[in-house]
PDB file of N, CA and C in Angstrom:
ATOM      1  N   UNK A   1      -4.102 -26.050  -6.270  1.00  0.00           N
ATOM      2  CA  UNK A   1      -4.087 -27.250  -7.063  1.00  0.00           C
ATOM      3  C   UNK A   1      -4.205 -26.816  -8.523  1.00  0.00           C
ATOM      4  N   UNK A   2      -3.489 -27.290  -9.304  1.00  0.00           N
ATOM      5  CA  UNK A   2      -3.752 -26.934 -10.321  1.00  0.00           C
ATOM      6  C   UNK A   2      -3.447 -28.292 -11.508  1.00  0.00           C
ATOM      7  N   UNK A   3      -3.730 -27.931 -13.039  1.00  0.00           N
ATOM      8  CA  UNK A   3      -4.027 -29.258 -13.754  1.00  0.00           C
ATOM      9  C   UNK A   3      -2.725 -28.797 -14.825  1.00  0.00           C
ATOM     10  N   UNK A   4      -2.078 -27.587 -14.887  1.00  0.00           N
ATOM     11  CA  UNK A   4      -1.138 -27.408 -15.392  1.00  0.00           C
ATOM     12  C   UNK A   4      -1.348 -26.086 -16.175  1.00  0.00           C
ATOM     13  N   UNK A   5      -2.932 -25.792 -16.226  1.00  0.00           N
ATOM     14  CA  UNK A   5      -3.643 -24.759 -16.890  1.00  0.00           C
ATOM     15  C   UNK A   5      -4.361 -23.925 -16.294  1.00  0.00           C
ATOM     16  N   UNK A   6      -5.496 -24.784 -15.641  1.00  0.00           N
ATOM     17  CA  UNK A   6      -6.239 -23.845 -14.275  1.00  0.00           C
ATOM     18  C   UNK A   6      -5.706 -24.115 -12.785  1.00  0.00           C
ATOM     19  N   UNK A   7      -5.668 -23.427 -12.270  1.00  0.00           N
ATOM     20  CA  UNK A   7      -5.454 -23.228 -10.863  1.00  0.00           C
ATOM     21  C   UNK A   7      -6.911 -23.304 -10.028  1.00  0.00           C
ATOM     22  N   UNK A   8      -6.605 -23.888  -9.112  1.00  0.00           N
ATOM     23  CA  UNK A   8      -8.108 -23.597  -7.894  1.00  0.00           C
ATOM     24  C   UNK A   8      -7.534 -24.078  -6.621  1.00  0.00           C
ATOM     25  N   UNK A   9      -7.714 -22.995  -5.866  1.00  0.00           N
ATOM     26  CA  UNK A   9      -7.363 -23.315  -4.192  1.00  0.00           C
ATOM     27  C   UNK A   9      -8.784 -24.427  -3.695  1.00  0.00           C
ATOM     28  N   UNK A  10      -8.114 -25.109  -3.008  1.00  0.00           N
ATOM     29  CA  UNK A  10      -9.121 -26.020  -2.258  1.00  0.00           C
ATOM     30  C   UNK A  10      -9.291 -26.165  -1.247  1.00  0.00           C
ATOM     31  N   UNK A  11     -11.058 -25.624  -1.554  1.00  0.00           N
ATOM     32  CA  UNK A  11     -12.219 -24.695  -0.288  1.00  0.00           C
ATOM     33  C   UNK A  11     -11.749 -25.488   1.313  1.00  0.00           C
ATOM     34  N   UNK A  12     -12.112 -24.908   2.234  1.00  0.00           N
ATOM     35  CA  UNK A  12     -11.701 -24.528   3.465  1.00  0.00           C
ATOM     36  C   UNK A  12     -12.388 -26.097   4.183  1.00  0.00           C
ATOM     37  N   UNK A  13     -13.554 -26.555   3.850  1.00  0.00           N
ATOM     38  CA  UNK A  13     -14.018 -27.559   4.351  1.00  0.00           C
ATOM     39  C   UNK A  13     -13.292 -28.780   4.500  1.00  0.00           C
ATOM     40  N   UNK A  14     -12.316 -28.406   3.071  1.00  0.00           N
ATOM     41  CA  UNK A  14     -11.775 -29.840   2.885  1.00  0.00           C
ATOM     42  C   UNK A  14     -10.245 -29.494   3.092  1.00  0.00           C
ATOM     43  N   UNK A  15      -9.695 -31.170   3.299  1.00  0.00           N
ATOM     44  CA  UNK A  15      -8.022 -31.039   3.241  1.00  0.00           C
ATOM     45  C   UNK A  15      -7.775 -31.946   1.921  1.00  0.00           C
ATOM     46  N   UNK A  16      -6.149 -30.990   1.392  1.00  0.00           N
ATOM     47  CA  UNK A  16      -5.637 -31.953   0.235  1.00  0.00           C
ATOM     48  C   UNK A  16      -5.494 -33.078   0.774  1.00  0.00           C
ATOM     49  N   UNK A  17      -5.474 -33.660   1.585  1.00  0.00           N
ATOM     50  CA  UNK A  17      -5.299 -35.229   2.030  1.00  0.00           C
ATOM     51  C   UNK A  17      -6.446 -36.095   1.984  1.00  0.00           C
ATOM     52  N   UNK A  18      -7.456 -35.256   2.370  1.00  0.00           N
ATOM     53  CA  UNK A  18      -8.702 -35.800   2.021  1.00  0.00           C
ATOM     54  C   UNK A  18      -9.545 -35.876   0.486  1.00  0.00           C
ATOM     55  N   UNK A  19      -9.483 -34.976  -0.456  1.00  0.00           N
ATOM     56  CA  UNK A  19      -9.174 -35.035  -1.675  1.00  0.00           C
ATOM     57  C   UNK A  19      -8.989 -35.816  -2.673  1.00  0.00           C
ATOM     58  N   UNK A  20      -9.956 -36.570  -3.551  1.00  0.00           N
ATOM     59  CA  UNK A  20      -9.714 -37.353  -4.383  1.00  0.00           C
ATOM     60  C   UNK A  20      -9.856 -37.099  -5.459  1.00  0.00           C
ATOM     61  N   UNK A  21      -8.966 -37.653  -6.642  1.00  0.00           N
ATOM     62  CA  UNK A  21      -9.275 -37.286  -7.891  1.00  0.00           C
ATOM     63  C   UNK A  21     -10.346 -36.822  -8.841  1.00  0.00           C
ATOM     64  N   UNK A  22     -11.789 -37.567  -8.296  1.00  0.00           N
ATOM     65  CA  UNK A  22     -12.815 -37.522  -9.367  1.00  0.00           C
ATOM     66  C   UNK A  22     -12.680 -36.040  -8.712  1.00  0.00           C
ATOM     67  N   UNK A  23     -12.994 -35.838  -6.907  1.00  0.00           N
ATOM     68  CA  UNK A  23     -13.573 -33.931  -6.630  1.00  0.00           C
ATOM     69  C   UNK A  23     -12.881 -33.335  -7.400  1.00  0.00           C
ATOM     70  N   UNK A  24     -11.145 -33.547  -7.247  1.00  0.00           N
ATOM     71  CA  UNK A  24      -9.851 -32.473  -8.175  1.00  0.00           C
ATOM     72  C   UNK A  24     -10.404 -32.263  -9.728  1.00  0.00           C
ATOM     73  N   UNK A  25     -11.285 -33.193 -10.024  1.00  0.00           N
ATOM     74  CA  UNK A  25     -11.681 -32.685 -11.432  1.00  0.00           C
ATOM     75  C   UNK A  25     -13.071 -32.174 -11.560  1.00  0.00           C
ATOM     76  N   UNK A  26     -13.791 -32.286 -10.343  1.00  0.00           N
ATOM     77  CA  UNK A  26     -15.078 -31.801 -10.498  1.00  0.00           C
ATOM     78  C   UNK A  26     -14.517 -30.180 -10.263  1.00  0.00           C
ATOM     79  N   UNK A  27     -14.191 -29.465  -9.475  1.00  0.00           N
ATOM     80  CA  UNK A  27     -13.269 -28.784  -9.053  1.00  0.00           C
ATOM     81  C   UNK A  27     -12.262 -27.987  -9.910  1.00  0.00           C
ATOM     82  N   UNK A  28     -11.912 -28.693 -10.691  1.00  0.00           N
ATOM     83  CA  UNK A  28     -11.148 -27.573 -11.711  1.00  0.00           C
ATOM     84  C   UNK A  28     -12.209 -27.769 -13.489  1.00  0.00           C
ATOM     85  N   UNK A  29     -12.994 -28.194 -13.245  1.00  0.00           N
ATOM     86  CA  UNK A  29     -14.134 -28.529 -14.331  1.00  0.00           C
ATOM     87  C   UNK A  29     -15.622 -27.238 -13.658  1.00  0.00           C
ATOM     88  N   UNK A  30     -15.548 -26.747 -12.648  1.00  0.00           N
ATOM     89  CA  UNK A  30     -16.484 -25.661 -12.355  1.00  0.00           C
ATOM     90  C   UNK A  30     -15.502 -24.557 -12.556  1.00  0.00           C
ATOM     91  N   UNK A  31     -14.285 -24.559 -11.926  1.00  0.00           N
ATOM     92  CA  UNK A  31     -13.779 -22.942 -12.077  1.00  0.00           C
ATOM     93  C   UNK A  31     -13.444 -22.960 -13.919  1.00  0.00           C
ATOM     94  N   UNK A  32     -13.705 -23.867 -14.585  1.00  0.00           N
ATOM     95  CA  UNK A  32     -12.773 -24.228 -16.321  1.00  0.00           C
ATOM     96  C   UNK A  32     -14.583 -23.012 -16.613  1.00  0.00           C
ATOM     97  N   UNK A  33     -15.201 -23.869 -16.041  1.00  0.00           N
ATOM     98  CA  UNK A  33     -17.024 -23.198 -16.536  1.00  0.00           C
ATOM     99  C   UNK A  33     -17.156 -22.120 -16.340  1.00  0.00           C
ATOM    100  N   UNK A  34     -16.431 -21.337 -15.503  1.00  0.00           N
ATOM    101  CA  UNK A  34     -16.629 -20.050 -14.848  1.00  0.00           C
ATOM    102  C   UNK A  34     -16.195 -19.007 -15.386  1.00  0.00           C
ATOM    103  N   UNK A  35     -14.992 -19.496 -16.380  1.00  0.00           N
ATOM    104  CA  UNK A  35     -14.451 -18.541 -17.063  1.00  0.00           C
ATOM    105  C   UNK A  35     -13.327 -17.647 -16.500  1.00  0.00           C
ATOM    106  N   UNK A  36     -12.525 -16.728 -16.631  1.00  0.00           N
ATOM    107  CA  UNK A  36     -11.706 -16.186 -16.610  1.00  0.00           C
ATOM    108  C   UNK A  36     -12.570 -14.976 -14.849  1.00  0.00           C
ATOM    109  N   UNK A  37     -11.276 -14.800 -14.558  1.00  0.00           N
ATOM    110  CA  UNK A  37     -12.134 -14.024 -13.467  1.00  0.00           C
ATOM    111  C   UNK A  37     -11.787 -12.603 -13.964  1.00  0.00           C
ATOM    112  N   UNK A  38     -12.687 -11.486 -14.107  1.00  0.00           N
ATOM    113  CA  UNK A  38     -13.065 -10.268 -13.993  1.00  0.00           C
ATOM    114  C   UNK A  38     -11.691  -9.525 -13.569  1.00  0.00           C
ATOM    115  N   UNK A  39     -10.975  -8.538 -14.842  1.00  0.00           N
ATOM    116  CA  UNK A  39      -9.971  -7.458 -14.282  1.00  0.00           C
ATOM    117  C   UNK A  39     -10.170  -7.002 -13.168  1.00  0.00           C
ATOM    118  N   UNK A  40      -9.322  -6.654 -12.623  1.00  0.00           N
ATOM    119  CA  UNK A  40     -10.054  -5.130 -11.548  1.00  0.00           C
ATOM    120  C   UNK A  40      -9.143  -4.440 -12.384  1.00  0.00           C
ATOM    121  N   UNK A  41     -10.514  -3.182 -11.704  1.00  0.00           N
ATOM    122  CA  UNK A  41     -10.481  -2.099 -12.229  1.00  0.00           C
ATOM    123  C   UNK A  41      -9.969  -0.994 -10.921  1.00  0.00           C
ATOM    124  N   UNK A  42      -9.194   0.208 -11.166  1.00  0.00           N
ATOM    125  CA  UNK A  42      -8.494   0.628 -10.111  1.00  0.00           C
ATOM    126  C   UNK A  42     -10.213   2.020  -9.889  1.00  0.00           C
ATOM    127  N   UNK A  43     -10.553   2.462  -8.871  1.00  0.00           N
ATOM    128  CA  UNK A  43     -11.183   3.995  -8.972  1.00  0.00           C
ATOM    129  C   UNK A  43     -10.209   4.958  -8.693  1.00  0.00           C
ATOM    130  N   UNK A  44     -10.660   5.769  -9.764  1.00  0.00           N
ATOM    131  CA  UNK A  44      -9.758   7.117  -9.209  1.00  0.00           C
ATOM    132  C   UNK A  44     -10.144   7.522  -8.344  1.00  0.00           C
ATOM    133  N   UNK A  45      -9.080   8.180  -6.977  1.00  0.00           N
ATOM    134  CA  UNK A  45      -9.441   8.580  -6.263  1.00  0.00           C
ATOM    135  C   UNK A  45      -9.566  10.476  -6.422  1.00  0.00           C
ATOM    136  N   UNK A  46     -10.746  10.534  -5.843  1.00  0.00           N
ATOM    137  CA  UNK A  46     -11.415  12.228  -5.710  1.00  0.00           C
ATOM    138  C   UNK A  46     -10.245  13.175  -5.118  1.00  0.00           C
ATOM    139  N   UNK A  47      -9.727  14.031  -5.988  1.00  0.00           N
ATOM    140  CA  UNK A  47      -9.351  14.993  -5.468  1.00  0.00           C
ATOM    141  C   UNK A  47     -10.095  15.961  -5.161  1.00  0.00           C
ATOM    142  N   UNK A  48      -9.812  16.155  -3.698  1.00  0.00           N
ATOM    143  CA  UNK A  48     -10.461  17.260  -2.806  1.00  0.00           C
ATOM    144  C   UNK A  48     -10.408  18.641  -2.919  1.00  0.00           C
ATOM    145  N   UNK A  49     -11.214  19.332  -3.112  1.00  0.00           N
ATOM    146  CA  UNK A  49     -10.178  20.748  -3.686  1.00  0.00           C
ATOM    147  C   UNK A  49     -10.246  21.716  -2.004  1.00  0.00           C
ATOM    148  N   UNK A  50      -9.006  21.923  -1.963  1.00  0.00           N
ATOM    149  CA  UNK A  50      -8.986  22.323  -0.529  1.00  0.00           C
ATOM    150  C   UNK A  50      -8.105  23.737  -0.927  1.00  0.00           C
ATOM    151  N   UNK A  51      -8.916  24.933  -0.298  1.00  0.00           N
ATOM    152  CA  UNK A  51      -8.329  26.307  -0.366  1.00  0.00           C
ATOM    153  C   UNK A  51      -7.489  26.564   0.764  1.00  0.00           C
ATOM    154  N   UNK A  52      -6.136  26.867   0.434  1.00  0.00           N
ATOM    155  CA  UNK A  52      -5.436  27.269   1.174  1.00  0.00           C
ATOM    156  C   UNK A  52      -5.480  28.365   1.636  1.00  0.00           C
ATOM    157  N   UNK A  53      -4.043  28.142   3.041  1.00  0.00           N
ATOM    158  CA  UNK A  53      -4.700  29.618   4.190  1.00  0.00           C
ATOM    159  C   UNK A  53      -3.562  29.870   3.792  1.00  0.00           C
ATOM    160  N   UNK A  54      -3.240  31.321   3.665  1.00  0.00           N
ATOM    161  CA  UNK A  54      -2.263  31.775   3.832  1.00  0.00           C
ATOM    162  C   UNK A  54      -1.596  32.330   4.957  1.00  0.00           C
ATOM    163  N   UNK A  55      -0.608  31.490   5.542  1.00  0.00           N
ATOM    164  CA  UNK A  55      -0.158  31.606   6.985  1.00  0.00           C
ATOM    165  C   UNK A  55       0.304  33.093   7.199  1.00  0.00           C
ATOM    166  N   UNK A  56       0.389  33.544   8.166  1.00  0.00           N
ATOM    167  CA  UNK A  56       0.650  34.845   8.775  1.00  0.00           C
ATOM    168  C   UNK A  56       2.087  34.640   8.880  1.00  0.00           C
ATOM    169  N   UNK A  57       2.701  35.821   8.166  1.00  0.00           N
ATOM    170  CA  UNK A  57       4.145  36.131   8.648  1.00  0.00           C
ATOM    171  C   UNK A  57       4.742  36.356  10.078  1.00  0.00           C
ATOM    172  N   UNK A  58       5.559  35.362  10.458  1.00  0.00           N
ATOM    173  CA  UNK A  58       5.584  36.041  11.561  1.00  0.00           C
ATOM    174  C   UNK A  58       6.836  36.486  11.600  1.00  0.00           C
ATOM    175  N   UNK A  59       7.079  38.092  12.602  1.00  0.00           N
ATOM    176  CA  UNK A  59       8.370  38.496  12.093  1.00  0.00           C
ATOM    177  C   UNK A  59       9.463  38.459  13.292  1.00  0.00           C
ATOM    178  N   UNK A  60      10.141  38.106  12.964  1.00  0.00           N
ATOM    179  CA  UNK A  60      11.098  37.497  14.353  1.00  0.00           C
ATOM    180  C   UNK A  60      12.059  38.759  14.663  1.00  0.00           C
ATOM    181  N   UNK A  61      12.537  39.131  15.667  1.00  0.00           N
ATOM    182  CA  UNK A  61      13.052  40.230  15.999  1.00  0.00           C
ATOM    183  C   UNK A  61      14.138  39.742  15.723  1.00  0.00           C
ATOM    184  N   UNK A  62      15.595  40.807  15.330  1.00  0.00           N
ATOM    185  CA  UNK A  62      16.665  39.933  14.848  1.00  0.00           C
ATOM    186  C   UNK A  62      17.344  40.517  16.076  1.00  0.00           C
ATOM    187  N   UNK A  63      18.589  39.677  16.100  1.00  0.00           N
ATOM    188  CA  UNK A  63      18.826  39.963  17.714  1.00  0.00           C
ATOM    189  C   UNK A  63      20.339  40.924  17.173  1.00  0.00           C
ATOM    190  N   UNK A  64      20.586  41.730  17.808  1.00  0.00           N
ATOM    191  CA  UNK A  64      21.959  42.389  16.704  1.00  0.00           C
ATOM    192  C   UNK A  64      22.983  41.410  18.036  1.00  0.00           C
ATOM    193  N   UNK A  65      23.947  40.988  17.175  1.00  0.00           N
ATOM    194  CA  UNK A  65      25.235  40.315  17.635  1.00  0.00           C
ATOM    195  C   UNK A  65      25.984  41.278  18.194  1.00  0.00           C
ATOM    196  N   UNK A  66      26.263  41.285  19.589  1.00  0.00           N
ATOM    197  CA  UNK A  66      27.236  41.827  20.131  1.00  0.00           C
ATOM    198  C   UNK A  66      29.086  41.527  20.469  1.00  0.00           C
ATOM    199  N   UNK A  67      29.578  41.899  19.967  1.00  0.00           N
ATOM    200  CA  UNK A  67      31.120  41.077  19.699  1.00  0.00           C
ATOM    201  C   UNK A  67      31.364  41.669  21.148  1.00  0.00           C
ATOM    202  N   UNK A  68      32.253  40.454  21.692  1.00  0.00           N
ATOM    203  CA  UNK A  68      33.702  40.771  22.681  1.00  0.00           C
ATOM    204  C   UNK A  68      34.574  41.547  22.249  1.00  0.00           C
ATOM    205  N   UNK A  69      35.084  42.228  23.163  1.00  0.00           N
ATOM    206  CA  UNK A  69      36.409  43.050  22.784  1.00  0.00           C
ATOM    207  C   UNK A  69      37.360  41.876  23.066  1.00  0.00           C
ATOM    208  N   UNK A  70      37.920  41.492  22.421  1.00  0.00           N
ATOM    209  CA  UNK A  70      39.429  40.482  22.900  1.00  0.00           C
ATOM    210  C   UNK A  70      40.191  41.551  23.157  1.00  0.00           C
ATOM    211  N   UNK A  71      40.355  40.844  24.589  1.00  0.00           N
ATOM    212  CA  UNK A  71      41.258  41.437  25.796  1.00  0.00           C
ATOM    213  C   UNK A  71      42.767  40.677  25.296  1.00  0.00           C
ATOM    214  N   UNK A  72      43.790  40.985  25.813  1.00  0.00           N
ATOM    215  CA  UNK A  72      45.019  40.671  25.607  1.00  0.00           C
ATOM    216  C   UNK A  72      45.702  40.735  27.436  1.00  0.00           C
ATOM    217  N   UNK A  73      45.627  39.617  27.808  1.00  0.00           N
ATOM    218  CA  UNK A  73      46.923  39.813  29.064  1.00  0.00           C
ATOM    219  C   UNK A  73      48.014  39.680  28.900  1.00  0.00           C
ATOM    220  N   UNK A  74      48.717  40.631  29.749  1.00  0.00           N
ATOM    221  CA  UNK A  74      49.979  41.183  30.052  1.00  0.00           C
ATOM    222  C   UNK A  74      50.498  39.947  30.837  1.00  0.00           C
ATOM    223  N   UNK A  75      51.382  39.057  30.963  1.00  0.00           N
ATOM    224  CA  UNK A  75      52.062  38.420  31.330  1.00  0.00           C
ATOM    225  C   UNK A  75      53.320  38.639  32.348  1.00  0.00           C
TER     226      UNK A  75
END
């Protein structure tokens, strides 16, 4: 609900149908009193200092490629 300036959702007890003008102004006349609501603020999050492992080489046997002889048939 709003008055064109402040905004205020209206609390859970009640329905906009049920809702009458004088509450809609009692209502945006407490949040007007309340003032501006509070930035947030972000926290930085902690970087962890984490020591790395240095993984083990592992050494892969290389396989030597063995070629075909291309055969040729005689026809």
């Amino acid at each position: 609900m709003t008055d064109g300036e402040t905004n205020v959702t209206v609390p859970r007890a009640e329905t906009v149908e049920d809702l009458t003008a004088e509450r809609a102004y009692e209502l945006l006349a407490d949040k007007r009193a309340k003032g501006p609501a509070p930035k947030r603020t972000r926290k930085t999050a902690t970087k962890k200092t984490t020591t790395k492992k240095t993984a083990a080489k592992k050494t892969t046997a290389k396989k030597t490629a063995t070629k075909k002889a291309a055969t040729k048939k005689d026809s």
